[in-house]
Each structure stands twice: as structure tokens, then as C-alpha cells.
N, C-alpha and C. Protein backbone atom coordinates (compact mmCIF):
# COMPACT_ATOMS: atom_id res chain seq x y z
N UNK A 1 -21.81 -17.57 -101.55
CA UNK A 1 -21.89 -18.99 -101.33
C UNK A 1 -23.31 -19.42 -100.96
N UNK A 2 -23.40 -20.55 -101.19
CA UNK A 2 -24.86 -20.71 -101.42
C UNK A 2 -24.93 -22.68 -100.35
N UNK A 3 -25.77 -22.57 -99.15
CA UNK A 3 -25.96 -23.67 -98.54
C UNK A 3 -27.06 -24.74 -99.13
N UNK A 4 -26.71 -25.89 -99.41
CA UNK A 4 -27.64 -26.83 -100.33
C UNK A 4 -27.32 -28.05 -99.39
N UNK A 5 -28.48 -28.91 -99.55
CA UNK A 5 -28.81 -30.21 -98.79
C UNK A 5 -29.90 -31.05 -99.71
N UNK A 6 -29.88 -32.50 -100.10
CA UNK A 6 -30.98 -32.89 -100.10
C UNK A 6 -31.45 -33.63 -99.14
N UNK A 7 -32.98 -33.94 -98.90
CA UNK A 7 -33.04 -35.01 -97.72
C UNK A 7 -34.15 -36.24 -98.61
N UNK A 8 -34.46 -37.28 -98.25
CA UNK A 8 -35.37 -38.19 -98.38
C UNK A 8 -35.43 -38.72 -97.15
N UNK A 9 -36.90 -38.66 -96.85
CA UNK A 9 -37.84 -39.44 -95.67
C UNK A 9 -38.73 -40.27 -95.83
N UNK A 10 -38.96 -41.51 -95.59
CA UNK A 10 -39.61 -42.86 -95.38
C UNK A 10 -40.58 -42.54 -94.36
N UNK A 11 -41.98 -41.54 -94.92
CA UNK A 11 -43.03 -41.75 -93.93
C UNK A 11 -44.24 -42.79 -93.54
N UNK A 12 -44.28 -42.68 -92.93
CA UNK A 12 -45.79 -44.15 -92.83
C UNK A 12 -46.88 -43.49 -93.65
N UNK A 13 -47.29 -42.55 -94.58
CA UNK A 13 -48.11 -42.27 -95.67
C UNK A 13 -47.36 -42.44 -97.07
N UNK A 14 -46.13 -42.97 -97.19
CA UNK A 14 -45.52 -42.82 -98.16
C UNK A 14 -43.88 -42.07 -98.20
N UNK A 15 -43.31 -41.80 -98.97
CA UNK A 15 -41.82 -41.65 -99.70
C UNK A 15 -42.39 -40.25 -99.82
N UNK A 16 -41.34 -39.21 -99.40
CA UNK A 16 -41.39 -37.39 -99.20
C UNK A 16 -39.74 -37.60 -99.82
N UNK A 17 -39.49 -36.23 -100.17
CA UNK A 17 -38.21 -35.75 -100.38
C UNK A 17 -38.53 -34.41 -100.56
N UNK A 18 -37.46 -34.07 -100.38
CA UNK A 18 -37.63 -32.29 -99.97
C UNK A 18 -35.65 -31.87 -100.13
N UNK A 19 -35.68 -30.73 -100.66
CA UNK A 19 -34.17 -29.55 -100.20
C UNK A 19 -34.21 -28.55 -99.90
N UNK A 20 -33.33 -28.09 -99.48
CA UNK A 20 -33.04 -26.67 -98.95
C UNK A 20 -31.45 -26.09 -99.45
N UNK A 21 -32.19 -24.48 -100.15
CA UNK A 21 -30.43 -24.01 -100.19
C UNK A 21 -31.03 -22.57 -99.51
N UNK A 22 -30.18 -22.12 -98.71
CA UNK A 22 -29.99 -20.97 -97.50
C UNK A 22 -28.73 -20.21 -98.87
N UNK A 23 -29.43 -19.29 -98.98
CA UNK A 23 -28.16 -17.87 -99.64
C UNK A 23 -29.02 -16.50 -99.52
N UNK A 24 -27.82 -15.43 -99.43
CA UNK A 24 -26.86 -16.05 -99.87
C UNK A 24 -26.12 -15.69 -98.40
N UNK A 25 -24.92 -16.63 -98.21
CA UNK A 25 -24.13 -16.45 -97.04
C UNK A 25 -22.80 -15.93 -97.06
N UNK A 26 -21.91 -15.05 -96.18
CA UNK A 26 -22.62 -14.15 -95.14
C UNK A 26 -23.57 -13.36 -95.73
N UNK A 27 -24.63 -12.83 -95.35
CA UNK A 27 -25.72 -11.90 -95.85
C UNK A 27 -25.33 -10.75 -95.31
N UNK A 28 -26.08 -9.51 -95.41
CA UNK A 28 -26.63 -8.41 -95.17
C UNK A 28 -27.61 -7.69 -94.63
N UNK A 29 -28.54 -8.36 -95.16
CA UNK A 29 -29.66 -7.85 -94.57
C UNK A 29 -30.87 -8.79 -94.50
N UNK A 30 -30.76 -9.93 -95.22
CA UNK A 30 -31.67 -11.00 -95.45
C UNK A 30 -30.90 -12.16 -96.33
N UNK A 31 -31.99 -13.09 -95.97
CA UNK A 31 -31.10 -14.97 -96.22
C UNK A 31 -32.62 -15.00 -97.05
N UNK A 32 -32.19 -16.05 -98.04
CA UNK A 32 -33.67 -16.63 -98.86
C UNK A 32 -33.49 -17.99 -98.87
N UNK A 33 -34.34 -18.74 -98.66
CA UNK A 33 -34.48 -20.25 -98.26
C UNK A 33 -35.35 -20.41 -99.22
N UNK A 34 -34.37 -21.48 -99.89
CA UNK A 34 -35.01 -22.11 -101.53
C UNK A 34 -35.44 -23.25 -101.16
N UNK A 35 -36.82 -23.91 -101.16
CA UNK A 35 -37.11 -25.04 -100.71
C UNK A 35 -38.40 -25.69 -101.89
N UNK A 36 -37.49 -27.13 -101.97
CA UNK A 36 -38.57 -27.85 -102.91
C UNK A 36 -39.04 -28.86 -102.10
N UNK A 37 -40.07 -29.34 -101.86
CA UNK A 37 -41.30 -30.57 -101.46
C UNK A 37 -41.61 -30.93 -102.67
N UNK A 38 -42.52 -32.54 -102.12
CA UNK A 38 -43.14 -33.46 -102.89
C UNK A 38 -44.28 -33.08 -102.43
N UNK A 39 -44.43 -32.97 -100.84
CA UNK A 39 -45.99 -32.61 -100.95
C UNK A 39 -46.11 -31.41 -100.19
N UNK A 40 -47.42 -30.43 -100.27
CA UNK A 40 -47.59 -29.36 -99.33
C UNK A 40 -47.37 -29.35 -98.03
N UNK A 41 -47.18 -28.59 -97.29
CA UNK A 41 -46.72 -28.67 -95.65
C UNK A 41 -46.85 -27.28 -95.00
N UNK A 42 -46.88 -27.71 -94.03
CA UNK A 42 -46.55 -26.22 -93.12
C UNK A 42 -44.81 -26.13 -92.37
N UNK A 43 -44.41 -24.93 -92.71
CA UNK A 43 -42.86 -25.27 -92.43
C UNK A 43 -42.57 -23.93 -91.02
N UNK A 44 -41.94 -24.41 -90.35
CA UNK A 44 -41.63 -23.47 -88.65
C UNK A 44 -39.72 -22.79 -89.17
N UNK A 45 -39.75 -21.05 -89.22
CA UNK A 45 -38.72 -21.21 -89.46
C UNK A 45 -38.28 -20.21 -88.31
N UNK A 46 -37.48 -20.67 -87.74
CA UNK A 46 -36.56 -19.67 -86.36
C UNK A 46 -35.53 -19.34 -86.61
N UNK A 47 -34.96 -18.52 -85.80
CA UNK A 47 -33.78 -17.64 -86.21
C UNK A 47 -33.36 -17.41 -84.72
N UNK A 48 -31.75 -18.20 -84.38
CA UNK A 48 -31.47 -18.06 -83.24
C UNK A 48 -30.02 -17.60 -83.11
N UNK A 49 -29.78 -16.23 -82.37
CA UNK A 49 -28.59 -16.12 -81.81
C UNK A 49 -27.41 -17.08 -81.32
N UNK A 50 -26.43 -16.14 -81.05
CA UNK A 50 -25.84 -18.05 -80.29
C UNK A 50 -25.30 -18.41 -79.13
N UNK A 51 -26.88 -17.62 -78.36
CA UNK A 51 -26.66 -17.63 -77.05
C UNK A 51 -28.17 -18.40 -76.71
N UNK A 52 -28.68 -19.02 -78.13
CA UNK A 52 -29.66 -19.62 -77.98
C UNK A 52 -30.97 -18.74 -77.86
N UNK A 53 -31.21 -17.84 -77.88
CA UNK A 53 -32.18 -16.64 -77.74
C UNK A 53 -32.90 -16.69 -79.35
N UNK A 54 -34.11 -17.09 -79.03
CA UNK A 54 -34.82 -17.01 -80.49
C UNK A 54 -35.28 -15.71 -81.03
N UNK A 55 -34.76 -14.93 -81.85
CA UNK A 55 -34.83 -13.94 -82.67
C UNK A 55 -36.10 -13.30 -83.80
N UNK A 56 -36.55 -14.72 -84.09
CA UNK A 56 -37.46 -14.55 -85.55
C UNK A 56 -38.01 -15.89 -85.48
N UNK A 57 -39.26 -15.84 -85.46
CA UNK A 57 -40.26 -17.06 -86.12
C UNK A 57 -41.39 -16.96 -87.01
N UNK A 58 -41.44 -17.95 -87.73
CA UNK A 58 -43.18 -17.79 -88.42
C UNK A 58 -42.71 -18.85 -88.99
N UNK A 59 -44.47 -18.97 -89.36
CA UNK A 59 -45.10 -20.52 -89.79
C UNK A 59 -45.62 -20.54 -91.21
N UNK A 60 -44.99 -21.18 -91.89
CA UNK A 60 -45.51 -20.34 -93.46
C UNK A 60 -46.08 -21.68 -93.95
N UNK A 61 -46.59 -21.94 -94.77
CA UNK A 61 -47.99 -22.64 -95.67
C UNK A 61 -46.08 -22.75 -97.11
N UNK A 62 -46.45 -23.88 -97.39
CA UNK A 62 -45.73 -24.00 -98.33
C UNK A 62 -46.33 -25.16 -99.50
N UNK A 63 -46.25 -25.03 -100.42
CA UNK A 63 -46.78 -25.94 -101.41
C UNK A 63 -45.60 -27.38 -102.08
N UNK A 64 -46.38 -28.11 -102.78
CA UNK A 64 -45.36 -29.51 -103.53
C UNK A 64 -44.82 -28.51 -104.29
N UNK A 65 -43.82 -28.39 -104.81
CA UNK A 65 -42.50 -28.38 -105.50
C UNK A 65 -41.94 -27.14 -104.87
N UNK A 66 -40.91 -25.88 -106.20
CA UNK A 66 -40.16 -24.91 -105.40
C UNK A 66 -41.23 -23.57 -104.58
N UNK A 67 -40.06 -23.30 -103.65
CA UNK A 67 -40.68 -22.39 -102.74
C UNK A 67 -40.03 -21.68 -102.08
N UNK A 68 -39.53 -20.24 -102.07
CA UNK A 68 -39.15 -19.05 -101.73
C UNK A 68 -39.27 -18.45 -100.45
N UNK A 69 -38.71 -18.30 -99.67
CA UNK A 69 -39.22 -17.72 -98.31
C UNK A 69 -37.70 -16.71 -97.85
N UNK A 70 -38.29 -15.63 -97.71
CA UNK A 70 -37.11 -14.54 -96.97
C UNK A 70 -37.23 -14.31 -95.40
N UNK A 71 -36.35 -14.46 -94.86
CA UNK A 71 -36.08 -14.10 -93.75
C UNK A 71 -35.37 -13.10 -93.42
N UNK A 72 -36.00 -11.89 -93.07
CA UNK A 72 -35.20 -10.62 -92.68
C UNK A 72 -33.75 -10.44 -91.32
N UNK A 73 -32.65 -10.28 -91.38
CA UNK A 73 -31.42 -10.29 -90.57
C UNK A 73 -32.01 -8.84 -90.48
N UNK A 74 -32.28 -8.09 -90.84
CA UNK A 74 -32.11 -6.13 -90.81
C UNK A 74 -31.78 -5.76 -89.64
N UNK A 75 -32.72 -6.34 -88.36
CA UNK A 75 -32.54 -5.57 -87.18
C UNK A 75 -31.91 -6.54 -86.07
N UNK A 76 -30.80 -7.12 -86.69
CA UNK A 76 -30.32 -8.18 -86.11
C UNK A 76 -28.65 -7.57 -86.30
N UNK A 77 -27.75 -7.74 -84.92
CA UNK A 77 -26.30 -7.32 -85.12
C UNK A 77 -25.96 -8.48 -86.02
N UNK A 78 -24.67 -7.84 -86.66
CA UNK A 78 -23.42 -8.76 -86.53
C UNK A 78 -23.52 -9.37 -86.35
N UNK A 79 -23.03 -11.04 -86.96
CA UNK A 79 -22.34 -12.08 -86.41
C UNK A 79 -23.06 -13.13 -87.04
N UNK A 80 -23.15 -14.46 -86.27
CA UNK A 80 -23.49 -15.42 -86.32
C UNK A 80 -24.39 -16.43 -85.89
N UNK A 81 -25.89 -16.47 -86.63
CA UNK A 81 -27.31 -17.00 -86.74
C UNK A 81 -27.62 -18.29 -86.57
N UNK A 82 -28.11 -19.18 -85.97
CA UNK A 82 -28.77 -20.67 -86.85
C UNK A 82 -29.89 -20.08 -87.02
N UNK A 83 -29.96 -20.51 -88.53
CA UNK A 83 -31.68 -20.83 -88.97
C UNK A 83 -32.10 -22.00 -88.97
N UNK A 84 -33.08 -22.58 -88.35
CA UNK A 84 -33.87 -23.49 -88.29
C UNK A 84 -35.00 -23.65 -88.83
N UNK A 85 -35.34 -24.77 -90.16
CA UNK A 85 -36.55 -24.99 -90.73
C UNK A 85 -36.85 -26.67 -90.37
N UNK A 86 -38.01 -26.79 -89.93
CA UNK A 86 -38.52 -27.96 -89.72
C UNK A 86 -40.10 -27.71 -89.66
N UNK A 87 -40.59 -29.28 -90.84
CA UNK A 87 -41.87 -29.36 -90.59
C UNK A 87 -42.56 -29.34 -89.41
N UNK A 88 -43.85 -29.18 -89.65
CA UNK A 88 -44.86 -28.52 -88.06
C UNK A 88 -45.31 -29.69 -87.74
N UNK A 89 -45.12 -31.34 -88.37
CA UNK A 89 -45.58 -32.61 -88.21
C UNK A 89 -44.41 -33.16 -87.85
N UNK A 90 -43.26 -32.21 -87.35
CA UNK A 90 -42.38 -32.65 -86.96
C UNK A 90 -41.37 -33.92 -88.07
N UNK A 91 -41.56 -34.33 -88.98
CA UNK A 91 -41.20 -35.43 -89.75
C UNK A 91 -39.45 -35.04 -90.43
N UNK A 92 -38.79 -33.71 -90.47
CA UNK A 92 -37.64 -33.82 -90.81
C UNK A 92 -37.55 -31.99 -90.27
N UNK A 93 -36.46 -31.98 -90.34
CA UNK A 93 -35.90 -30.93 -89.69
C UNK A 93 -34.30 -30.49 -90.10
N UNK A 94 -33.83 -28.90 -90.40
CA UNK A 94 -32.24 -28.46 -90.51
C UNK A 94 -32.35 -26.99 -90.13
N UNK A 95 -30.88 -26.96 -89.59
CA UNK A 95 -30.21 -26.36 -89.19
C UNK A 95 -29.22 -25.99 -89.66
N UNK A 96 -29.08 -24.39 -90.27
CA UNK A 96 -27.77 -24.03 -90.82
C UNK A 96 -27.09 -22.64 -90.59
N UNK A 97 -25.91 -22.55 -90.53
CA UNK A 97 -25.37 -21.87 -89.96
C UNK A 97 -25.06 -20.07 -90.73
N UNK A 98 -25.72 -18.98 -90.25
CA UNK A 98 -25.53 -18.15 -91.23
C UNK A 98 -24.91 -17.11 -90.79
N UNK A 99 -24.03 -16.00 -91.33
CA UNK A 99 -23.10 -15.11 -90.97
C UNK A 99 -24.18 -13.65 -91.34
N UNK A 100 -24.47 -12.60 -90.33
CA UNK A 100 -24.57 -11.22 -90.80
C UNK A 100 -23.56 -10.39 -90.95
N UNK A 101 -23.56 -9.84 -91.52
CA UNK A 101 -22.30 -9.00 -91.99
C UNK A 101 -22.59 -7.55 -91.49
């Protein structure tokens, strides 16, 4: 199964749109976050237990259109993740819910 969203944002430089699909879910050993922009950005992606304990971060450089990013589960138990991606200008932000197996 495969998590998909689109968003559109009304910034004061102009009209952005951007998606995200998180697969595949439950994972194994890693989640890949399919993400398209209009324009380049820097994107913050965390990885939190759900006891709220942040697990995994980094700040990746992402370009206008599609864009690929893996996030490793490997050394992470069982169970159940939020991943969190939100721009570093703060302007839109998600949260989705992922299963390790």
C-alpha cells in the first residue's frame, strides 16, 4: 500500500504545490518518500517513535519536480513510526503514519 497526498499553498512569493507518497507500508527495512515540488527547497525529515522520541533526522536539498528520498527503519524495532516531512521555511508540513514489520 502506498500513502499519497496532494497539497497546494498560497505563498506571499507566489502559488507552490507539492505531494507526497510514503511506500511502501508496513515496510521492512526502509520507507521511500516520493516527493514532487514546483520549486527547490530544503525538506526536514524525522522519524518518531510513539513515545515521541525522535529516531532519525536529516535535511536534504531537494529540487522543482520528482524526488526520491529513503529513509532507513533497519535498526529500528517493530511497530509503529510517524514520519514527518516539512519544509525548513516552515511553509507546509505532513505527517504519516508507518508500520515496521
Amino acid at each position: 500500500p502506498v500513502f499519497s497526498a496532494d497539497f497546494f499553498n498560497r505563498a506571499s512569493n507566489g502559488e507552490e504545490s507539492y505531494s507526497l507518497e510514503v511506500y511502501p507500508n508496513p515496510a521492512e527495512s526502509k520507507v521511500f518518500l516520493q516527493m514532487r515540488f514546483s520549486k527547490p527547497k530544503q525538506v526536514l525529515v524525522q522519524v518518531f517513535d510513539l513515545t515521541g522520541k525522535e529516531v532519525r533526522k536529516s535535511i536534504q536539498g531537494v529540487k522543482a519536480g520528482e524526488n526520491q528520498l529513503e529513509v532507513s527503519l533497519l535498526d529500528q524495532s517493530k511497530g509503529l513510526y510517524l514520519v514527518k516531512v516539512s519544509s525548513e521555511d516552515g511553509t507546509w508540513s505532513k505527517t504519516v503514519k508507518v508500520v515496521k514489520e
